[in-house]
C-alpha atoms as a PDB file:
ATOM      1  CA  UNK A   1      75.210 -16.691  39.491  1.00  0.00           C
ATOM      2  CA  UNK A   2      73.886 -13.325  40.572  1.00  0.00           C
ATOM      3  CA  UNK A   3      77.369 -11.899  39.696  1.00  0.00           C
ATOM      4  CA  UNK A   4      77.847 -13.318  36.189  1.00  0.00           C
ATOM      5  CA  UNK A   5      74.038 -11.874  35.560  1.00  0.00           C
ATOM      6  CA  UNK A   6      74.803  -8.562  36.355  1.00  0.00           C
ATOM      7  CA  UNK A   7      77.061  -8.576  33.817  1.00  0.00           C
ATOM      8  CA  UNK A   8      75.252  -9.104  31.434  1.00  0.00           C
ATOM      9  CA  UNK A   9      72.908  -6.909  31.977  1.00  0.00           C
ATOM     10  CA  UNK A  10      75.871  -4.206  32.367  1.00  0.00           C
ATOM     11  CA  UNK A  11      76.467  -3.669  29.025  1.00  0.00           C
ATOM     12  CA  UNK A  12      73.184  -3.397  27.240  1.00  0.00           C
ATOM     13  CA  UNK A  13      72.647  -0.982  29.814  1.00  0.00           C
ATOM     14  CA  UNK A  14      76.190   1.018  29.118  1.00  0.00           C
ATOM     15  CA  UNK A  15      74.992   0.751  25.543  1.00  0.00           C
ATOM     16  CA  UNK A  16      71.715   2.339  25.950  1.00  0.00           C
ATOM     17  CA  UNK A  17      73.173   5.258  27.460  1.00  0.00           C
ATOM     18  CA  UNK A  18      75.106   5.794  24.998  1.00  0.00           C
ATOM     19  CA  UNK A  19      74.622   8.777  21.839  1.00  0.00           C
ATOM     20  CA  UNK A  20      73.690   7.047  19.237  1.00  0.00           C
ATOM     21  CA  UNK A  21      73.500   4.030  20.063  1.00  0.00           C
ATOM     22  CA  UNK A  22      71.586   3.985  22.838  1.00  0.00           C
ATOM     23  CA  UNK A  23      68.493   1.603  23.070  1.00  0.00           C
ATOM     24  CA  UNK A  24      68.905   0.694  19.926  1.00  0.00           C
ATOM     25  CA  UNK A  25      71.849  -1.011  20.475  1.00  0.00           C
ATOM     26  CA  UNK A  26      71.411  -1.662  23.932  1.00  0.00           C
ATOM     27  CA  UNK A  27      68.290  -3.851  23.429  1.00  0.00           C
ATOM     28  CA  UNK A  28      69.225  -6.310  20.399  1.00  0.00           C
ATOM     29  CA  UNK A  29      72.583  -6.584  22.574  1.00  0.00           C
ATOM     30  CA  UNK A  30      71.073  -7.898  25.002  1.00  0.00           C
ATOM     31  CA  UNK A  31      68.300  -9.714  23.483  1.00  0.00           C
ATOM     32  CA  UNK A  32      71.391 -11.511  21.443  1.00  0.00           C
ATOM     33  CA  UNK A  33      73.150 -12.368  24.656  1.00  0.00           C
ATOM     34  CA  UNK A  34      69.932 -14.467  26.321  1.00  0.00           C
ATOM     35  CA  UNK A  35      68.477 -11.706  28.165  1.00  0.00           C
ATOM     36  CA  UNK A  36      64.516 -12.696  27.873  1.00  0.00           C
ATOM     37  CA  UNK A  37      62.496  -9.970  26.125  1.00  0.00           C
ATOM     38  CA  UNK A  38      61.310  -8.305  28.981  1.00  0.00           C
ATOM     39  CA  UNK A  39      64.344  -7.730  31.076  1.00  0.00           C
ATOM     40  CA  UNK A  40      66.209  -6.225  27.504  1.00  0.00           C
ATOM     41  CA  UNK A  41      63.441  -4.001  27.404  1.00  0.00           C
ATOM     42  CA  UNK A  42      63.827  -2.934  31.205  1.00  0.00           C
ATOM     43  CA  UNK A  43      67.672  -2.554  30.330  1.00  0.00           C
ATOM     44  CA  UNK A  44      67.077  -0.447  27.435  1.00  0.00           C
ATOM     45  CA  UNK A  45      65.107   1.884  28.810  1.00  0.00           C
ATOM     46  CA  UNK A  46      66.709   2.130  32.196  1.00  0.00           C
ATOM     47  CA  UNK A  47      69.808   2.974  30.558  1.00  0.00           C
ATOM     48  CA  UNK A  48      68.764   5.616  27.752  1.00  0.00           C
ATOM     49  CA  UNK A  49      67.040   7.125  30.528  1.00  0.00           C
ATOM     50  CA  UNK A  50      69.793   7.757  32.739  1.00  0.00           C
ATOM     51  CA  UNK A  51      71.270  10.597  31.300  1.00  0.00           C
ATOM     52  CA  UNK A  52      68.423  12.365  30.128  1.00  0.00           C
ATOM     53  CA  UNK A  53      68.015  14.334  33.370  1.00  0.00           C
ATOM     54  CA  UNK A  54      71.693  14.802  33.813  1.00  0.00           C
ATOM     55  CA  UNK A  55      71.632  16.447  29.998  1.00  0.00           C
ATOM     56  CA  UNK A  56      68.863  18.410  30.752  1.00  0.00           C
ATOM     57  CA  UNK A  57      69.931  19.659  34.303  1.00  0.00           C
ATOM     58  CA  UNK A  58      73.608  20.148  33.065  1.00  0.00           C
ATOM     59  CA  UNK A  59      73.668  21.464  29.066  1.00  0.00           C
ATOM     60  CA  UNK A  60      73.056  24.932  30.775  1.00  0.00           C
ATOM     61  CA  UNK A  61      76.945  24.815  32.667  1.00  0.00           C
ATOM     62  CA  UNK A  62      78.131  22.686  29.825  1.00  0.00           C
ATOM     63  CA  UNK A  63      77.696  25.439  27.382  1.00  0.00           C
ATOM     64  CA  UNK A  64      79.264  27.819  29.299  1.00  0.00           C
ATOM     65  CA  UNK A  65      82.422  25.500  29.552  1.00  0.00           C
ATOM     66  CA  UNK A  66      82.301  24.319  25.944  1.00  0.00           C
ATOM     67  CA  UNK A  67      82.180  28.130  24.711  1.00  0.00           C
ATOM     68  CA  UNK A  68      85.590  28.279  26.139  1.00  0.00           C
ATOM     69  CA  UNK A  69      87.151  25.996  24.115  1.00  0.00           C
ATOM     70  CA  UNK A  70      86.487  25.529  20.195  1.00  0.00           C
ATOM     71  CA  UNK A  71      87.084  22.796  19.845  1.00  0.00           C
ATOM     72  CA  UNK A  72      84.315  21.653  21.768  1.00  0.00           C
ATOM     73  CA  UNK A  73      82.564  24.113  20.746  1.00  0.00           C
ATOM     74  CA  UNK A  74      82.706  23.055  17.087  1.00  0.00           C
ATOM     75  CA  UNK A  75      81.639  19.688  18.462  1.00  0.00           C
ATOM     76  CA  UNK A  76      78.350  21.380  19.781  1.00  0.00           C
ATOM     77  CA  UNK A  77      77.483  24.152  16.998  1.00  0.00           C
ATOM     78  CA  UNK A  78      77.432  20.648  14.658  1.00  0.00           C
ATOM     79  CA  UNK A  79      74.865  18.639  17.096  1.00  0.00           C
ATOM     80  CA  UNK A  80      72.997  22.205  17.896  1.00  0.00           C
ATOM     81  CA  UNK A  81      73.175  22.534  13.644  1.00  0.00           C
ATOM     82  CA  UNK A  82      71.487  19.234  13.511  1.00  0.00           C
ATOM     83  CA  UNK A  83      69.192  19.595  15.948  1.00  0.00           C
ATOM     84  CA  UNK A  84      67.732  23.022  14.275  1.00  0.00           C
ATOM     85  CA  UNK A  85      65.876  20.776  11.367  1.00  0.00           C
ATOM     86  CA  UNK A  86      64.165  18.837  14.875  1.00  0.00           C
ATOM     87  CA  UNK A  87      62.904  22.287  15.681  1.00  0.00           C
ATOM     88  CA  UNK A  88      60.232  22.464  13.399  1.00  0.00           C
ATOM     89  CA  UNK A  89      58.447  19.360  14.666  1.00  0.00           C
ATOM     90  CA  UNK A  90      58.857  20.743  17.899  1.00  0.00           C
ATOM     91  CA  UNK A  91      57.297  24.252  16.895  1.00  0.00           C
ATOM     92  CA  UNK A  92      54.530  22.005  15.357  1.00  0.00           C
ATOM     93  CA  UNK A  93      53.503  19.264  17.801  1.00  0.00           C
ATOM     94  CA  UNK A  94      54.969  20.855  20.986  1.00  0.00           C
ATOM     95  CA  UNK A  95      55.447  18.442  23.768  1.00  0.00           C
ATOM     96  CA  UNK A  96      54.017  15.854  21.708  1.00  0.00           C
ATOM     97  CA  UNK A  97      56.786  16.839  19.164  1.00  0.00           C
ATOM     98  CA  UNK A  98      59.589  15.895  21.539  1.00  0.00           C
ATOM     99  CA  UNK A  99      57.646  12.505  21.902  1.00  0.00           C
ATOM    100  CA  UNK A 100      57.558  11.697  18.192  1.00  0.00           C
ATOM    101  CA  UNK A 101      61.646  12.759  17.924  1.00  0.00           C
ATOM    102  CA  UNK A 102      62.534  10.551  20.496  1.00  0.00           C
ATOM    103  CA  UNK A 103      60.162   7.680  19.888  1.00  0.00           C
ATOM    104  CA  UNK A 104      61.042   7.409  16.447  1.00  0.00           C
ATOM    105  CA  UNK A 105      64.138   4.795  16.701  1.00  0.00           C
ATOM    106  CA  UNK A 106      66.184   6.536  13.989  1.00  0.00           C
ATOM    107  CA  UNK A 107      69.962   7.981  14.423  1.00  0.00           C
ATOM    108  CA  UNK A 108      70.360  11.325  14.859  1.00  0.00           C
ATOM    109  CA  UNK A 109      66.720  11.137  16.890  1.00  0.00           C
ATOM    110  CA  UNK A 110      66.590   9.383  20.407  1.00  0.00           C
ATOM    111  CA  UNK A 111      66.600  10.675  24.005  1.00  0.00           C
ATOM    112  CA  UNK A 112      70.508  12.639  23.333  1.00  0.00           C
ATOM    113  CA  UNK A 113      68.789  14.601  20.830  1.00  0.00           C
ATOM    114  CA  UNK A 114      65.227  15.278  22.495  1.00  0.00           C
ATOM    115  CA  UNK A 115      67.343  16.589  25.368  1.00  0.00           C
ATOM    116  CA  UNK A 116      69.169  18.928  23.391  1.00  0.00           C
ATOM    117  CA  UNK A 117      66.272  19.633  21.436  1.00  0.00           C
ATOM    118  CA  UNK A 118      63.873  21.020  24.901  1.00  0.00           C
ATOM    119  CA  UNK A 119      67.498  22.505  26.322  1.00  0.00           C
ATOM    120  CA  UNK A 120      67.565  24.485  22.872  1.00  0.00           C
ATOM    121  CA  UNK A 121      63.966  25.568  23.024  1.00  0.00           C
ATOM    122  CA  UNK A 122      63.979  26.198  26.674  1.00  0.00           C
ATOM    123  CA  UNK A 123      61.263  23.803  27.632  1.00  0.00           C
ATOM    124  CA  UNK A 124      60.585  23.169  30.960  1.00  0.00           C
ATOM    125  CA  UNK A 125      62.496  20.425  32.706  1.00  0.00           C
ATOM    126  CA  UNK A 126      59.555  18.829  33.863  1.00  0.00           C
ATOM    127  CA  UNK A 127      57.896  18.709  30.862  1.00  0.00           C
ATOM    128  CA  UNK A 128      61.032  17.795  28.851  1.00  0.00           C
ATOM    129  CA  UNK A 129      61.716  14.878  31.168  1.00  0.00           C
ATOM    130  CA  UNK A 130      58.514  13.101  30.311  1.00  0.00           C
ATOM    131  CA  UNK A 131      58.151  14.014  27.336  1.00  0.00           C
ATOM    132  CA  UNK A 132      61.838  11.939  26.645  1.00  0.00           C
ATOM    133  CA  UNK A 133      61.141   9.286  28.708  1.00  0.00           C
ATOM    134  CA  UNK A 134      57.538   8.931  27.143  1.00  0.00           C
ATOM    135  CA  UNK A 135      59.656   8.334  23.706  1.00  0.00           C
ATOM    136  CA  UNK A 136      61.737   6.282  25.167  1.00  0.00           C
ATOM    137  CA  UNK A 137      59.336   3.773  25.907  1.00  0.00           C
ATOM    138  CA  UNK A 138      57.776   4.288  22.895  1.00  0.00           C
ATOM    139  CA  UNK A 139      61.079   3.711  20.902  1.00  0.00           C
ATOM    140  CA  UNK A 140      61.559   0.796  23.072  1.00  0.00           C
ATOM    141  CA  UNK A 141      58.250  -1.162  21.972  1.00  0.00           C
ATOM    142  CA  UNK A 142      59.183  -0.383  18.375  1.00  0.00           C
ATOM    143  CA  UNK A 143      63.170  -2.044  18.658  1.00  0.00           C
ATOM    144  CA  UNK A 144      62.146  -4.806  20.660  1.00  0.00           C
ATOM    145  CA  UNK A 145      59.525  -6.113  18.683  1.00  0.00           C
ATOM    146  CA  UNK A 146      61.425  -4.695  15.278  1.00  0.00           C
ATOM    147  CA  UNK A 147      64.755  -7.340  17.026  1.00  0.00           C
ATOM    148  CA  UNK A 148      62.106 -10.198  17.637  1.00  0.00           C
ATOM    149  CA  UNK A 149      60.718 -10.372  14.461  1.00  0.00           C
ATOM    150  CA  UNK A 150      63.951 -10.285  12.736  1.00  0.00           C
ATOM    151  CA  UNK A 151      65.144 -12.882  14.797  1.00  0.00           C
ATOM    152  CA  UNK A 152      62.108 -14.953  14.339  1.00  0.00           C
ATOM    153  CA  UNK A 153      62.745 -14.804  10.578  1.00  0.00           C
ATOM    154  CA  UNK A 154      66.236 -15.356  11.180  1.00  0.00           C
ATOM    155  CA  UNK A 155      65.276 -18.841  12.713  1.00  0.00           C
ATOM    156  CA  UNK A 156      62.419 -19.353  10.252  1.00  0.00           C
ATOM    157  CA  UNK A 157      64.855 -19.245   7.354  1.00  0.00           C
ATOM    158  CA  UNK A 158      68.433 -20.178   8.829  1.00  0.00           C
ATOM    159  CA  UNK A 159      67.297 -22.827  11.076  1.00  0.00           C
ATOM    160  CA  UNK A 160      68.954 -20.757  13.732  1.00  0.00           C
END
């Protein structure tokens, strides 16, 4: 039993850490697989939390490696090219700014991108790391009760 629930669990979480995808894929995954409310939450978050400090503690030695190669490094001038338009918001808001970009359950906006986003800007780890996770959660609320209510009108209307 304990196995087969791990399981899971395993790959809303894998999904949530994700680019991209992250908890919002992770957490209508698992929401559509049984997992109550609650616990797809937990997995959502857990998981598009994980690498945030990685990113942050390792985008310093990654750029040095990536220059070296260009392919990669075409790879990275595209997300750093994206990112630039999240600077503004940034520049406005400041830490509060990295909140709203991560909170706001959108592609190209999420914890992948509020990590590149402080790394770009130089912000602080420690600030940077709560300032992510604080959209995290925030983004979390929003795609949970966004999946719910779809799926409630799903059943209202389908008879699912």
């Amino acid at each position: 039993m304990i196995g087969s629930q791990f399981n899971s669990f395993l790959l809303p979480f894998l999904v949530s850490m994700l680019p991209i995808a992250e908890l919002r894929g992770g957490i209508p995954l698992a929401l559509s697989t049984g997992i109550p409310p609650i616990q797809a939450y937990l997995i959502g978050v857990g998981g598009n939390t994980v690498p945030v400090l990685p990113l942050l503690l390792g985008l310093k030695y990654a750029l040095k490696i990536i220059k070296k190669h260009r392919q990669l490094e075409k790879i990275f001038n595209g997300f750093k090219k994206k990112s630039q338009n999240k600077k503004e918001l940034i520049h406005r808001y400041g830490i509060g700014g990295i909140v709203l970009l991560v909170a706001i359950p959108l592609p190209v906006t999420g914890a992948w991108t509020g990590s590149l986003v402080s790394f770009l800007l130089s912000i602080p780890i420690k600030y940077a790391f709560f300032a992510i996770f604080a959209g995290i959660c925030i983004a979390g609320l929003i795609v949970l009760f966004a999946t719910l209510g779809i799926l409630s009108i799903g059943k209202l209307f389908i008879g699912m």
